[in-house]
PDB file of N, CA and C in Angstrom:
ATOM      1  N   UNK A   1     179.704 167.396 -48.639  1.00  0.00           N
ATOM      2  CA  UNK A   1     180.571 166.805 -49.632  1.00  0.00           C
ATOM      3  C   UNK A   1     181.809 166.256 -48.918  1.00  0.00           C
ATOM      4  N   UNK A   2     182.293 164.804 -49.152  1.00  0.00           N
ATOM      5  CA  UNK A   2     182.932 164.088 -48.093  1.00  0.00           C
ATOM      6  C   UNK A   2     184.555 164.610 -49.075  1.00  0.00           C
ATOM      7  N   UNK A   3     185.463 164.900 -48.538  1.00  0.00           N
ATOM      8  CA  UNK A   3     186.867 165.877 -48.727  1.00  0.00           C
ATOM      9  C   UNK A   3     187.505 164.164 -49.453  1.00  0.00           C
ATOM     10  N   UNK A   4     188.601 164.727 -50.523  1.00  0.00           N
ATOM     11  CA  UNK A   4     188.924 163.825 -51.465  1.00  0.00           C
ATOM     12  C   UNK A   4     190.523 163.457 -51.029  1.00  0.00           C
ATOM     13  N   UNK A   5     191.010 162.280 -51.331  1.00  0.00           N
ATOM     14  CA  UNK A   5     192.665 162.248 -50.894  1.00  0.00           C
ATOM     15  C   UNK A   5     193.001 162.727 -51.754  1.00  0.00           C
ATOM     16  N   UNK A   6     194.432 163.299 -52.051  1.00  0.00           N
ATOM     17  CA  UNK A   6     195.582 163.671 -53.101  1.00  0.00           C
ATOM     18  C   UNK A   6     195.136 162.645 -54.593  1.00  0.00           C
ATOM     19  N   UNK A   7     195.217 161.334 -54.800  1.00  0.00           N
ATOM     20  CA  UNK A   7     194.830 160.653 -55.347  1.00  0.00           C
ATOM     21  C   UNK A   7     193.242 160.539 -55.923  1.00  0.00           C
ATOM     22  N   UNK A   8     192.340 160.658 -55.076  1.00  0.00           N
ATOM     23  CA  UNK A   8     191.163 160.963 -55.508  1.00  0.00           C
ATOM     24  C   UNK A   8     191.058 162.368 -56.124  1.00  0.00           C
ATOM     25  N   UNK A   9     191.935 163.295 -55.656  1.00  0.00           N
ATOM     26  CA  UNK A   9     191.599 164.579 -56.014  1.00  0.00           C
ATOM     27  C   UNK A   9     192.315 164.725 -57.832  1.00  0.00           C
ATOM     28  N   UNK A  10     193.516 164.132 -58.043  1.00  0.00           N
ATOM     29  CA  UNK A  10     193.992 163.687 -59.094  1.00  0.00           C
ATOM     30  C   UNK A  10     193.641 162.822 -60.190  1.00  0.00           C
ATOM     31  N   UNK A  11     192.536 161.992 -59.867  1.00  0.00           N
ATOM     32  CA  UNK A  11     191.869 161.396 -60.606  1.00  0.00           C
ATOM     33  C   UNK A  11     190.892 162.122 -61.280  1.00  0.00           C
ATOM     34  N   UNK A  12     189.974 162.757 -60.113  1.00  0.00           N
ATOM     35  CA  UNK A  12     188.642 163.633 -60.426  1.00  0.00           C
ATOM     36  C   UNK A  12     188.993 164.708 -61.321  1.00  0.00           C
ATOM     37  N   UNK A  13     190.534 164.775 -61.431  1.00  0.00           N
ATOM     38  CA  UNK A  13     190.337 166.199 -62.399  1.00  0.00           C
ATOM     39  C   UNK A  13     190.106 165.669 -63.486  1.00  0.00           C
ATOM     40  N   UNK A  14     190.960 164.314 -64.031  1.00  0.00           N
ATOM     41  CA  UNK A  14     191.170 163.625 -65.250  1.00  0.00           C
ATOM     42  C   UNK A  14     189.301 163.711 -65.813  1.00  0.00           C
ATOM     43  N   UNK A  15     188.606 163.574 -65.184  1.00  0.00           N
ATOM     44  CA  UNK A  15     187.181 162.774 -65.320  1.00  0.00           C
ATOM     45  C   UNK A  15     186.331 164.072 -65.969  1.00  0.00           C
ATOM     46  N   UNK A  16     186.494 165.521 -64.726  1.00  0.00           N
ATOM     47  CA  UNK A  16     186.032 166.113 -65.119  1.00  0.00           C
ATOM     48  C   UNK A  16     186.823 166.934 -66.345  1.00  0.00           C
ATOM     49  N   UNK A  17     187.600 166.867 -66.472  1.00  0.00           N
ATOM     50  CA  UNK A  17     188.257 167.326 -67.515  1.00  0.00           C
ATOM     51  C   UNK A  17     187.932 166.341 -69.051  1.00  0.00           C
ATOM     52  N   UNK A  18     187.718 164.871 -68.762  1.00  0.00           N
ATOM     53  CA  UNK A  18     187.409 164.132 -70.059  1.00  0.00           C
ATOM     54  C   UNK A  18     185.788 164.026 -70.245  1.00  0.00           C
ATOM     55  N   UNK A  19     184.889 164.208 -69.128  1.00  0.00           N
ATOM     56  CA  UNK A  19     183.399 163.809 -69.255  1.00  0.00           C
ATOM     57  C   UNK A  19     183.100 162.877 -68.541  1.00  0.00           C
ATOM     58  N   UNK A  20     182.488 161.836 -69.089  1.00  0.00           N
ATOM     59  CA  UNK A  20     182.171 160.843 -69.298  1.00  0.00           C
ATOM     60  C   UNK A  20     183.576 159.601 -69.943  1.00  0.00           C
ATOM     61  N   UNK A  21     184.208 159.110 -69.014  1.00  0.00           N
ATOM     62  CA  UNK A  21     184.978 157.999 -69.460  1.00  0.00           C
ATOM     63  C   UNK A  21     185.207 156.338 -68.668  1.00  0.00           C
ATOM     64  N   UNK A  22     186.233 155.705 -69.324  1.00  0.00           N
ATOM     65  CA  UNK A  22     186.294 154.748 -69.086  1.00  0.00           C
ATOM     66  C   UNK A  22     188.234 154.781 -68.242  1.00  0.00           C
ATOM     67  N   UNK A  23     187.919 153.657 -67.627  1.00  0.00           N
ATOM     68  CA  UNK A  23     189.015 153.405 -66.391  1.00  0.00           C
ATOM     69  C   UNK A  23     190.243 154.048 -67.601  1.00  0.00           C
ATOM     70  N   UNK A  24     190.715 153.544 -68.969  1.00  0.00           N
ATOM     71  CA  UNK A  24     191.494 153.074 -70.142  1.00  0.00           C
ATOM     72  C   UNK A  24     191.613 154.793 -70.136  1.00  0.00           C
ATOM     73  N   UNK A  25     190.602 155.512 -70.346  1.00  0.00           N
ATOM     74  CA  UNK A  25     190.430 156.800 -70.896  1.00  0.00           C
ATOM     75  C   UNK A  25     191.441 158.037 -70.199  1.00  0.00           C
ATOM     76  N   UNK A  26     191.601 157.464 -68.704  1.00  0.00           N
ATOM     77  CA  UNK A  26     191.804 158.398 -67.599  1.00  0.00           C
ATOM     78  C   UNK A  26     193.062 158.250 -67.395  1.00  0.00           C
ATOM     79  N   UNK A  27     193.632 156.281 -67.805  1.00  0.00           N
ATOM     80  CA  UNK A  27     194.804 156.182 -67.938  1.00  0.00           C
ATOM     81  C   UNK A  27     195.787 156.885 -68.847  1.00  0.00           C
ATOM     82  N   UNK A  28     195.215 156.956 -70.084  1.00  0.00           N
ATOM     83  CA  UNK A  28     195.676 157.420 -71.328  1.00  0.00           C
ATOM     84  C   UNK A  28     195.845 159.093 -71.178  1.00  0.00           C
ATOM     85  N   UNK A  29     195.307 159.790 -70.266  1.00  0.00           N
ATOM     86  CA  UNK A  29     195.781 160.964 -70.185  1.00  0.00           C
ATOM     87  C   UNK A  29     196.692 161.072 -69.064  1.00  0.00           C
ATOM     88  N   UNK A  30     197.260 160.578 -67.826  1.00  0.00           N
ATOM     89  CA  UNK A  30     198.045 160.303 -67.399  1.00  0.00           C
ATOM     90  C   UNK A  30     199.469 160.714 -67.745  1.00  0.00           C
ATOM     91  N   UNK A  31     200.637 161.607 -67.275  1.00  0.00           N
ATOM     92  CA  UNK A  31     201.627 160.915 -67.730  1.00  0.00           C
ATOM     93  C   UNK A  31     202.420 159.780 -67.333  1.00  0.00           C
ATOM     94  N   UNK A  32     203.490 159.354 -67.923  1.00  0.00           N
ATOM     95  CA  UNK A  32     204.430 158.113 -67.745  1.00  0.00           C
ATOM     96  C   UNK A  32     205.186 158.881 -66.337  1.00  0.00           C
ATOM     97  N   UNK A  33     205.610 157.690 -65.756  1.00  0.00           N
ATOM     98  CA  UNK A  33     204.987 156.385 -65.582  1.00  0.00           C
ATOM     99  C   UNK A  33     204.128 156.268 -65.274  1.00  0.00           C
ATOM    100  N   UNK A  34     202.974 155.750 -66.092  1.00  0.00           N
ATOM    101  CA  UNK A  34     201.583 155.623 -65.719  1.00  0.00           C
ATOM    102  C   UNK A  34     201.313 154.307 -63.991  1.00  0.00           C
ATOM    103  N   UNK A  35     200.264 154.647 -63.509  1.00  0.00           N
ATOM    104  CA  UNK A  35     200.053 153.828 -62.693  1.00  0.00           C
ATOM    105  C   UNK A  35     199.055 152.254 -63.173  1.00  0.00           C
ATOM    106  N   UNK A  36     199.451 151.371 -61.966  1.00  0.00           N
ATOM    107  CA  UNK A  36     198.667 150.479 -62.721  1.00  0.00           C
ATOM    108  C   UNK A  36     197.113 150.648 -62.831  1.00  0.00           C
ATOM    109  N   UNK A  37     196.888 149.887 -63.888  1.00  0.00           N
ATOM    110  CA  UNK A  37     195.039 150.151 -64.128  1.00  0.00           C
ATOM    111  C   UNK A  37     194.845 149.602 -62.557  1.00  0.00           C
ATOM    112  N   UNK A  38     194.667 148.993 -61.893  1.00  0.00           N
ATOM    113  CA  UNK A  38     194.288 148.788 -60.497  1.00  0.00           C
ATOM    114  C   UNK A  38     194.122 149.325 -60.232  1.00  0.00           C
ATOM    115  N   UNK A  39     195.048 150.329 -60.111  1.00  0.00           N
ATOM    116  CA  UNK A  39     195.323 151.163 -58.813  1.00  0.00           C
ATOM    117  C   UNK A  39     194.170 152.284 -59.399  1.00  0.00           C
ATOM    118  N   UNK A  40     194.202 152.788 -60.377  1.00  0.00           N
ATOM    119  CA  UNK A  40     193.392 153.801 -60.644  1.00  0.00           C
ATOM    120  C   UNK A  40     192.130 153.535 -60.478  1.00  0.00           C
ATOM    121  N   UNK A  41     191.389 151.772 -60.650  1.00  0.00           N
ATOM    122  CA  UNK A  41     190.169 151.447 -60.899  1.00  0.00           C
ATOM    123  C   UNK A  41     189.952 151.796 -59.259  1.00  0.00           C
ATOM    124  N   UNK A  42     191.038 151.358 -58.558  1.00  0.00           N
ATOM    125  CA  UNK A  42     190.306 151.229 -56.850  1.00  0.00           C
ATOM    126  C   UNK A  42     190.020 152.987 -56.737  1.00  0.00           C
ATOM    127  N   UNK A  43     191.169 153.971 -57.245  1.00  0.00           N
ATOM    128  CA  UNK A  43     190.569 155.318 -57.166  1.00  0.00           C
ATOM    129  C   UNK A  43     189.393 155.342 -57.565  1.00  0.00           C
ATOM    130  N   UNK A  44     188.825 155.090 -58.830  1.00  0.00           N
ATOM    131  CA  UNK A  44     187.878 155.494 -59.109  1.00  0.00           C
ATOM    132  C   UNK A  44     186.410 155.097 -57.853  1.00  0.00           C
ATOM    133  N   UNK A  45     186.695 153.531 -57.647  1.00  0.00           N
ATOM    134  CA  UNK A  45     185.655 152.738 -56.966  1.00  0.00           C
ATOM    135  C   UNK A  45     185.564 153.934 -55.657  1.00  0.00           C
ATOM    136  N   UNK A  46     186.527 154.265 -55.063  1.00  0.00           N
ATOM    137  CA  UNK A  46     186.288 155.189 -54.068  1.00  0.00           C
ATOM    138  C   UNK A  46     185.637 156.518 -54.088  1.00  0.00           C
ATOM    139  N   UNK A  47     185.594 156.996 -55.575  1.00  0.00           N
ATOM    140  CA  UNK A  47     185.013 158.273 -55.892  1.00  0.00           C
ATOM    141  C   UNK A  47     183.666 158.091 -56.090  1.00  0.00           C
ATOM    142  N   UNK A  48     183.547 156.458 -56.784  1.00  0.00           N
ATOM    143  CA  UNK A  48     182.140 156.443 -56.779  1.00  0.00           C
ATOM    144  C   UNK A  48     181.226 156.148 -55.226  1.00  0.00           C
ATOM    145  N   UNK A  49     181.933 155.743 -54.120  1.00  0.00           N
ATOM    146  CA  UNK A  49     181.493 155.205 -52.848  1.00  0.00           C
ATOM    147  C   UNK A  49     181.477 156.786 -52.576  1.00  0.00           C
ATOM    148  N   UNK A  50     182.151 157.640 -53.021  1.00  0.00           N
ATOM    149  CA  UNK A  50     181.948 158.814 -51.966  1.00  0.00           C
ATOM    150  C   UNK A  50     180.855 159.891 -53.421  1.00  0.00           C
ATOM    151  N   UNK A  51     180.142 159.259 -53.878  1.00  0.00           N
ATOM    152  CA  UNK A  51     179.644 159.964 -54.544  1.00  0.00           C
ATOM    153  C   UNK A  51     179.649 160.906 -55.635  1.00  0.00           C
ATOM    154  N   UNK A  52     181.120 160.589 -56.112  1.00  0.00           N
ATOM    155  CA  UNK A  52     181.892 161.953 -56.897  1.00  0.00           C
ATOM    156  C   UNK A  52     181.117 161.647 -58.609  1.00  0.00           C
ATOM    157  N   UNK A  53     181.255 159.909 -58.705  1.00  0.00           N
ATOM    158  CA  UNK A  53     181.097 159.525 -60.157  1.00  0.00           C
ATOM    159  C   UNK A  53     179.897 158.958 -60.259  1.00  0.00           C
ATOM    160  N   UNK A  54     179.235 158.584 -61.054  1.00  0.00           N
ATOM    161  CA  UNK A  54     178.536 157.543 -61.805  1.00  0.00           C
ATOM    162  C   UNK A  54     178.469 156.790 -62.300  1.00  0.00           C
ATOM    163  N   UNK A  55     178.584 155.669 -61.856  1.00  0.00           N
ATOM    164  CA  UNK A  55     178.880 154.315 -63.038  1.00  0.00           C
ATOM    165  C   UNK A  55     177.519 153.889 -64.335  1.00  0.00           C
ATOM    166  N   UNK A  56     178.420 153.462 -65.306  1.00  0.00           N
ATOM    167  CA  UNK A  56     177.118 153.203 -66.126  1.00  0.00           C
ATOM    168  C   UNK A  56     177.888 151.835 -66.875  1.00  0.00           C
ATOM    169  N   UNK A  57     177.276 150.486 -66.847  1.00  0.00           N
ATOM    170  CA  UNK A  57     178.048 149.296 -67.509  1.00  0.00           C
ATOM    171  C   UNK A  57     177.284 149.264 -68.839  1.00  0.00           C
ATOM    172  N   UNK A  58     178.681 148.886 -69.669  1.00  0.00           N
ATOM    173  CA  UNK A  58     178.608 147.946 -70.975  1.00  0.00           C
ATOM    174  C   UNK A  58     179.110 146.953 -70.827  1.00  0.00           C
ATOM    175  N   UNK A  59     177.939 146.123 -70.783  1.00  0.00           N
ATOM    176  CA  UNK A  59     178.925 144.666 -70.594  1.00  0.00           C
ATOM    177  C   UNK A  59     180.263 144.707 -69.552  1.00  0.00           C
ATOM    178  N   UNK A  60     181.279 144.216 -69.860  1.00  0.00           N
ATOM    179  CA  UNK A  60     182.040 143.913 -68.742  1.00  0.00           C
ATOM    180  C   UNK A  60     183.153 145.845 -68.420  1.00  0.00           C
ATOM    181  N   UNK A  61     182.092 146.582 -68.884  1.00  0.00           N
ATOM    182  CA  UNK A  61     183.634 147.557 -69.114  1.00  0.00           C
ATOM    183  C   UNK A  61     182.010 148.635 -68.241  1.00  0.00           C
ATOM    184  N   UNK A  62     182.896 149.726 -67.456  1.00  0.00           N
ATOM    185  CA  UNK A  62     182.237 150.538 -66.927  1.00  0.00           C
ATOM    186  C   UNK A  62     182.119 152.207 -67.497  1.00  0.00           C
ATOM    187  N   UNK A  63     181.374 152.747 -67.812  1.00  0.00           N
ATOM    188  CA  UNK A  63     181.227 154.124 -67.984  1.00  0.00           C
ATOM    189  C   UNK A  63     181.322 155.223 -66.896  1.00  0.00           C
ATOM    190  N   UNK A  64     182.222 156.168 -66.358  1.00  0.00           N
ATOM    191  CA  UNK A  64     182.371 156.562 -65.272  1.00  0.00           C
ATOM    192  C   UNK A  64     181.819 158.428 -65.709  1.00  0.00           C
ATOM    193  N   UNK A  65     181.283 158.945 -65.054  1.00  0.00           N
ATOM    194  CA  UNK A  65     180.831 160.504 -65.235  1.00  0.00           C
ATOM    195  C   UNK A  65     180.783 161.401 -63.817  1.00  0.00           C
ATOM    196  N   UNK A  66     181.158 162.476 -63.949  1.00  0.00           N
ATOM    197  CA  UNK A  66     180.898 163.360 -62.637  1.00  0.00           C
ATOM    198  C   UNK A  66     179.554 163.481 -62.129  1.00  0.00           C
ATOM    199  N   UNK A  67     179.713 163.602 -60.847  1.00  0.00           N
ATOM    200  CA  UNK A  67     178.646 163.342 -60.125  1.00  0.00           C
ATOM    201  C   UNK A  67     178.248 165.051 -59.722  1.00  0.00           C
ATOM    202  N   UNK A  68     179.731 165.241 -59.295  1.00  0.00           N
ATOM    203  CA  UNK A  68     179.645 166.460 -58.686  1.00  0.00           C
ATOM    204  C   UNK A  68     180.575 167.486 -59.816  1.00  0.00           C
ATOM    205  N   UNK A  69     180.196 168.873 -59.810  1.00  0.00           N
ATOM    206  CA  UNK A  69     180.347 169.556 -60.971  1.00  0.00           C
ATOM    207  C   UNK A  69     181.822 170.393 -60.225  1.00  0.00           C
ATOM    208  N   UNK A  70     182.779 170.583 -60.915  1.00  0.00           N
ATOM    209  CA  UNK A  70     184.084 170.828 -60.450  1.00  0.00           C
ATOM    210  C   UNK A  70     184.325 172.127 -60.044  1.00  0.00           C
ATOM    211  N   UNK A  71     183.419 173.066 -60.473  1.00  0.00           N
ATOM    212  CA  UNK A  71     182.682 174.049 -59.930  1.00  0.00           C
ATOM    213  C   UNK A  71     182.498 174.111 -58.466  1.00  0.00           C
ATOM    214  N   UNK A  72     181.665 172.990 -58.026  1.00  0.00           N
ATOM    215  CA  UNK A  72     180.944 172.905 -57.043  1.00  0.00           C
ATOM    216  C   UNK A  72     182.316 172.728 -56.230  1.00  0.00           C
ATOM    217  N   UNK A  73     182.759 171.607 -56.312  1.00  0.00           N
ATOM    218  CA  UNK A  73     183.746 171.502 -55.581  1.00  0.00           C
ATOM    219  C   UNK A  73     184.628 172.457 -55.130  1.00  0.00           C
ATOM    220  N   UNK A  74     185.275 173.022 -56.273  1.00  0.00           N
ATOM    221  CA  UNK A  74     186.645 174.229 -56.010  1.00  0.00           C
ATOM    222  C   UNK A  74     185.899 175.016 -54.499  1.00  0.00           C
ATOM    223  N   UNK A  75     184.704 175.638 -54.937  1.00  0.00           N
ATOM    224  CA  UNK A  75     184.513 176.316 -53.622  1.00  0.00           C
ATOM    225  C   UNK A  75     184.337 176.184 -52.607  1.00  0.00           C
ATOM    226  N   UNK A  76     183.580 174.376 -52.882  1.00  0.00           N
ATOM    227  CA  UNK A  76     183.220 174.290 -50.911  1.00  0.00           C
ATOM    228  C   UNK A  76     184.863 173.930 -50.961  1.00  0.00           C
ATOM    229  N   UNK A  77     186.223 173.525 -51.467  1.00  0.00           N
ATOM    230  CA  UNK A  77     187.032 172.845 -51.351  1.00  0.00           C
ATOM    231  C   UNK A  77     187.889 174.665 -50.867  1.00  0.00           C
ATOM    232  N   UNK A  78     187.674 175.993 -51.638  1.00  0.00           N
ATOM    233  CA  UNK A  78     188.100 177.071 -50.928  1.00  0.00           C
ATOM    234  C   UNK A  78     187.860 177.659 -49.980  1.00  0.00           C
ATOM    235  N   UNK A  79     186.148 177.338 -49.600  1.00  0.00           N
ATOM    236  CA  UNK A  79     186.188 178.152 -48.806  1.00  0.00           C
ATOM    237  C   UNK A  79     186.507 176.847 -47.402  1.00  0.00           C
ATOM    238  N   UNK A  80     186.686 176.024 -47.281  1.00  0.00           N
ATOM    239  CA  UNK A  80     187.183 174.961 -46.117  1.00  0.00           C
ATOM    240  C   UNK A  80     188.787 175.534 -45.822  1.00  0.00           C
ATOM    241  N   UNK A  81     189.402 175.492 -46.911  1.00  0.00           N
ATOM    242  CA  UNK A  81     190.597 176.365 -47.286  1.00  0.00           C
ATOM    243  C   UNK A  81     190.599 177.858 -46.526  1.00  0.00           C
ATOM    244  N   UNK A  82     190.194 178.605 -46.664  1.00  0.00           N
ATOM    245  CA  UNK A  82     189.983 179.625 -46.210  1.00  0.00           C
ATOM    246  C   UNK A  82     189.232 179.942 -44.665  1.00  0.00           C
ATOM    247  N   UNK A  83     188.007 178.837 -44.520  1.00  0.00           N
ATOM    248  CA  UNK A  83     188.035 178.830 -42.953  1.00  0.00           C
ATOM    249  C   UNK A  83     189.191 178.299 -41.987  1.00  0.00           C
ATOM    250  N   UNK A  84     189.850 176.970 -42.227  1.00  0.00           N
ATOM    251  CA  UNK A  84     190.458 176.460 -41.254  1.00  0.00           C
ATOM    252  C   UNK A  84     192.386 177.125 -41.492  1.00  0.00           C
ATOM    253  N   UNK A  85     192.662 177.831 -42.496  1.00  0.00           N
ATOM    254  CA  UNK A  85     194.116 178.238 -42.606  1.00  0.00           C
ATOM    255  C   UNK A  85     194.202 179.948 -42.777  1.00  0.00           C
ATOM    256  N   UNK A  86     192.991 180.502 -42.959  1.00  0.00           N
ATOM    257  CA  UNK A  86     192.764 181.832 -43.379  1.00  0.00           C
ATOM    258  C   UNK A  86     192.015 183.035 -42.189  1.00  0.00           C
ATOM    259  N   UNK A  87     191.189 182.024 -41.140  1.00  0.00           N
ATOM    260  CA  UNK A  87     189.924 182.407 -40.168  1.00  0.00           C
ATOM    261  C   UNK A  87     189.223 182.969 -40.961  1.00  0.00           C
ATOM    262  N   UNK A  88     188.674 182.337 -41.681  1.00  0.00           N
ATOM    263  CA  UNK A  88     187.926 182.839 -42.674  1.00  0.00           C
ATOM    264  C   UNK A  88     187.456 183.711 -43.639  1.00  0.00           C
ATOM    265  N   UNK A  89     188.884 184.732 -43.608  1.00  0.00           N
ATOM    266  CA  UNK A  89     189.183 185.871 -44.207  1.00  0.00           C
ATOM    267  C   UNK A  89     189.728 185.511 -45.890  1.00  0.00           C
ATOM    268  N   UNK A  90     189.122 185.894 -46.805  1.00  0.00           N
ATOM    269  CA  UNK A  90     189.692 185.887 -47.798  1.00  0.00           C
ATOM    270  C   UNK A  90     190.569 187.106 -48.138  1.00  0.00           C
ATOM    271  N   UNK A  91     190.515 188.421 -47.567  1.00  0.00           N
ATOM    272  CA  UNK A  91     191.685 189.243 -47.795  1.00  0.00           C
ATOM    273  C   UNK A  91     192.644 188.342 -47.111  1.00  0.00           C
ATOM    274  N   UNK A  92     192.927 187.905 -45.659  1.00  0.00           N
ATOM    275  CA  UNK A  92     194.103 187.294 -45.027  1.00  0.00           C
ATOM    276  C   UNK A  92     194.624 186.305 -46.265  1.00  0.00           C
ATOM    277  N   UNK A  93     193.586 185.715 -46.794  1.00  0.00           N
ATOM    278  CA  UNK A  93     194.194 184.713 -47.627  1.00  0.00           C
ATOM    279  C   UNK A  93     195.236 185.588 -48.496  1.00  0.00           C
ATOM    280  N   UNK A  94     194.393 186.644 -49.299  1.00  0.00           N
ATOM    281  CA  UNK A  94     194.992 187.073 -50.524  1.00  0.00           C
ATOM    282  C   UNK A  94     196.258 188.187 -49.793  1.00  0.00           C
ATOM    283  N   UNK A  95     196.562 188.485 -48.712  1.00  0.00           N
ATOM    284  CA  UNK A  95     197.577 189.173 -47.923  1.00  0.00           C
ATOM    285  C   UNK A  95     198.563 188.140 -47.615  1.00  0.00           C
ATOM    286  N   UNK A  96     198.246 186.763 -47.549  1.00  0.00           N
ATOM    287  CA  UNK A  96     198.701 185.626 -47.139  1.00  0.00           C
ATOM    288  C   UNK A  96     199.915 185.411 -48.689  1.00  0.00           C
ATOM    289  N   UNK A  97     199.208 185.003 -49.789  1.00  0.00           N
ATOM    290  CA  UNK A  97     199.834 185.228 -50.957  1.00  0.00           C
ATOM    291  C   UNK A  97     200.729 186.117 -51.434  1.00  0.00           C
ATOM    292  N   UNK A  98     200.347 187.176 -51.157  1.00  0.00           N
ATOM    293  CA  UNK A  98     201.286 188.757 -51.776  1.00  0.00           C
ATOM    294  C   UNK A  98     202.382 188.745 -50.730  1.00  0.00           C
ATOM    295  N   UNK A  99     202.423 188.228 -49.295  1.00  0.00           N
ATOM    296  CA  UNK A  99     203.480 188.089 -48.431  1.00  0.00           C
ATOM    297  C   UNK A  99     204.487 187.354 -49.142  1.00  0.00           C
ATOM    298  N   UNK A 100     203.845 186.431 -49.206  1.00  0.00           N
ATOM    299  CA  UNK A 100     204.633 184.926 -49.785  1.00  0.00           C
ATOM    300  C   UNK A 100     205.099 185.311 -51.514  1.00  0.00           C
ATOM    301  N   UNK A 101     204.946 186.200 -52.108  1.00  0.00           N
ATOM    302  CA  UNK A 101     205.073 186.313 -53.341  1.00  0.00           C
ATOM    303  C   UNK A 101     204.836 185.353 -54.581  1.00  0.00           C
ATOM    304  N   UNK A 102     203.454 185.267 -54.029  1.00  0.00           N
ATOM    305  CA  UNK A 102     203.043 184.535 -54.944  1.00  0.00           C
ATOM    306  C   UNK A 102     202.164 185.272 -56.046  1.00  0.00           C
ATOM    307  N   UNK A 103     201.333 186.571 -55.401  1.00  0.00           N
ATOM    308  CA  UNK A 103     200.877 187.504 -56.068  1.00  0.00           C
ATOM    309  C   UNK A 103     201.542 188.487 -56.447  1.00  0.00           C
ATOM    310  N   UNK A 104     201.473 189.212 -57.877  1.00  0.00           N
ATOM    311  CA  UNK A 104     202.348 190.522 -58.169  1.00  0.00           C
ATOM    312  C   UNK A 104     201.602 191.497 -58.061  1.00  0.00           C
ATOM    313  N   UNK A 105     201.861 192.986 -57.912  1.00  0.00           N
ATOM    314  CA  UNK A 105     201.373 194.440 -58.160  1.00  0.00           C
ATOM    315  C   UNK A 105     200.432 194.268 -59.440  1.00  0.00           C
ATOM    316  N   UNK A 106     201.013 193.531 -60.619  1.00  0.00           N
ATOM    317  CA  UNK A 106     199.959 193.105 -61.440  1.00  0.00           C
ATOM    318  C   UNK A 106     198.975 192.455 -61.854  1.00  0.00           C
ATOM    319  N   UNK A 107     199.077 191.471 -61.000  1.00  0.00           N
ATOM    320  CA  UNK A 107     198.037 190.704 -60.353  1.00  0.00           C
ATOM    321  C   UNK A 107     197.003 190.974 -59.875  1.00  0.00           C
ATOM    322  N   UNK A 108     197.190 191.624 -58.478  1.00  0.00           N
ATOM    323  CA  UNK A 108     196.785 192.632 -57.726  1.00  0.00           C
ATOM    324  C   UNK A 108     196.041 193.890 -58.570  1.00  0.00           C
ATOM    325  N   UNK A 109     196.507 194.153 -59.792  1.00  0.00           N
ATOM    326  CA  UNK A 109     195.690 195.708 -60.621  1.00  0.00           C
ATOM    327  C   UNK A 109     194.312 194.678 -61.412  1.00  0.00           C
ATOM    328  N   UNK A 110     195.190 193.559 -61.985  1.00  0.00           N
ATOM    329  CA  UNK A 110     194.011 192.691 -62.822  1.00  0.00           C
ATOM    330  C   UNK A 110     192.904 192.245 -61.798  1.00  0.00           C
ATOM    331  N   UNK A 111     192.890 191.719 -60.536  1.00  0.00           N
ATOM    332  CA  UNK A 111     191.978 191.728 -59.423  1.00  0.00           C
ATOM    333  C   UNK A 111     191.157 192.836 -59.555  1.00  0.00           C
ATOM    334  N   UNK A 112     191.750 193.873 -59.352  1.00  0.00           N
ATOM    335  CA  UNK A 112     190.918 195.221 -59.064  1.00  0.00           C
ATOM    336  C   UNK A 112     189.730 195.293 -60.128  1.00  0.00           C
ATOM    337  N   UNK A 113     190.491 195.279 -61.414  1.00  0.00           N
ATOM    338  CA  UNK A 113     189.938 195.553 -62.860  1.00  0.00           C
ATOM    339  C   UNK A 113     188.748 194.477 -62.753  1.00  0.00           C
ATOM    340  N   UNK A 114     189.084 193.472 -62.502  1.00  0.00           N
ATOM    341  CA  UNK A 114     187.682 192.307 -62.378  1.00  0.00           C
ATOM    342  C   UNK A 114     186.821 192.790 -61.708  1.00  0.00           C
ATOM    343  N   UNK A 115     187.153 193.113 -59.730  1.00  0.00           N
ATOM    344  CA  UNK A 115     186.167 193.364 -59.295  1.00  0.00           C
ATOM    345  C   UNK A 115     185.123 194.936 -59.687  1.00  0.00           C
ATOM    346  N   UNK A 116     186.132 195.733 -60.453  1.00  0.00           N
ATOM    347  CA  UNK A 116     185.173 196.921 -60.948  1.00  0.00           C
ATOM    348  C   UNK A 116     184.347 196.230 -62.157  1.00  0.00           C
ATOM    349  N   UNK A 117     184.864 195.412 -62.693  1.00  0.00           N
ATOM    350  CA  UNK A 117     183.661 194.711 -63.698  1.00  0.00           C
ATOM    351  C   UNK A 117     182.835 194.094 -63.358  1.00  0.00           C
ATOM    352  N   UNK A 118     182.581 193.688 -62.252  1.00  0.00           N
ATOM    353  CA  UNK A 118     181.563 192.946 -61.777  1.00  0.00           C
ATOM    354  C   UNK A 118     180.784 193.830 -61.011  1.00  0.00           C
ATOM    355  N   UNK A 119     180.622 195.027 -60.541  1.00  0.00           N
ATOM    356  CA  UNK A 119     180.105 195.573 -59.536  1.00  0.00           C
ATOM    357  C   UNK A 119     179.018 196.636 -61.157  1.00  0.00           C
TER     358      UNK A 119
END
């Protein structure tokens, strides 16, 4: 899966977050100052060159849909995250966080509580 710019990555949420839309659709959830439709259409054209979307035409207007499920992404997009800034440790990661205070003691108990629910 070819890694997305800031911009591509900002677009793709709009998409998977709306479905199935149109260039107009993605704008409209946007906030102000919105960018120009250009600029977003060339995002999109790039998501579809890298495989992300699907185009589907009506007449002169395009139907755009995920290609790739946002799912899919987050993880190969964490664990790349986690190999090249973490050595591939996801405790380092999550030791990495609680340093930085980004995680709380409560945080940290609701973690726990998950992973005893899953086991």
């Amino acid at each position: 899966m070819e890694r997305l710019t800031a911009q591509e990555e900002s677009v793709m949420l709009y998409i998977w977050k709306l479905g199935s839309c149109f260039i107009r659709d993605i704008l409209n959830e946007m906030p102000d100052p919105k960018p120009p439709y250009t600029s977003v259409a060339s995002v999109v054209r790039n998501l579809e060159k890298k495989k992300y979307v699907t185009p589907k035409k009506f007449g002169t207007i395009t139907l755009f849909s995920p290609r790739v499920k946002e799912a899919e992404y987050k993880r190969t997009f964490m664990s790349n995250v986690v190999q090249n800034y973490f050595t591939g440790s996801y405790k380092e990661m999550v030791s990495f966080f609680v340093r930085d205070r980004k995680l709380s003691k409560s945080d940290l108990q609701d973690l726990m509580d998950q992973i005893e629910k899953e086991e």
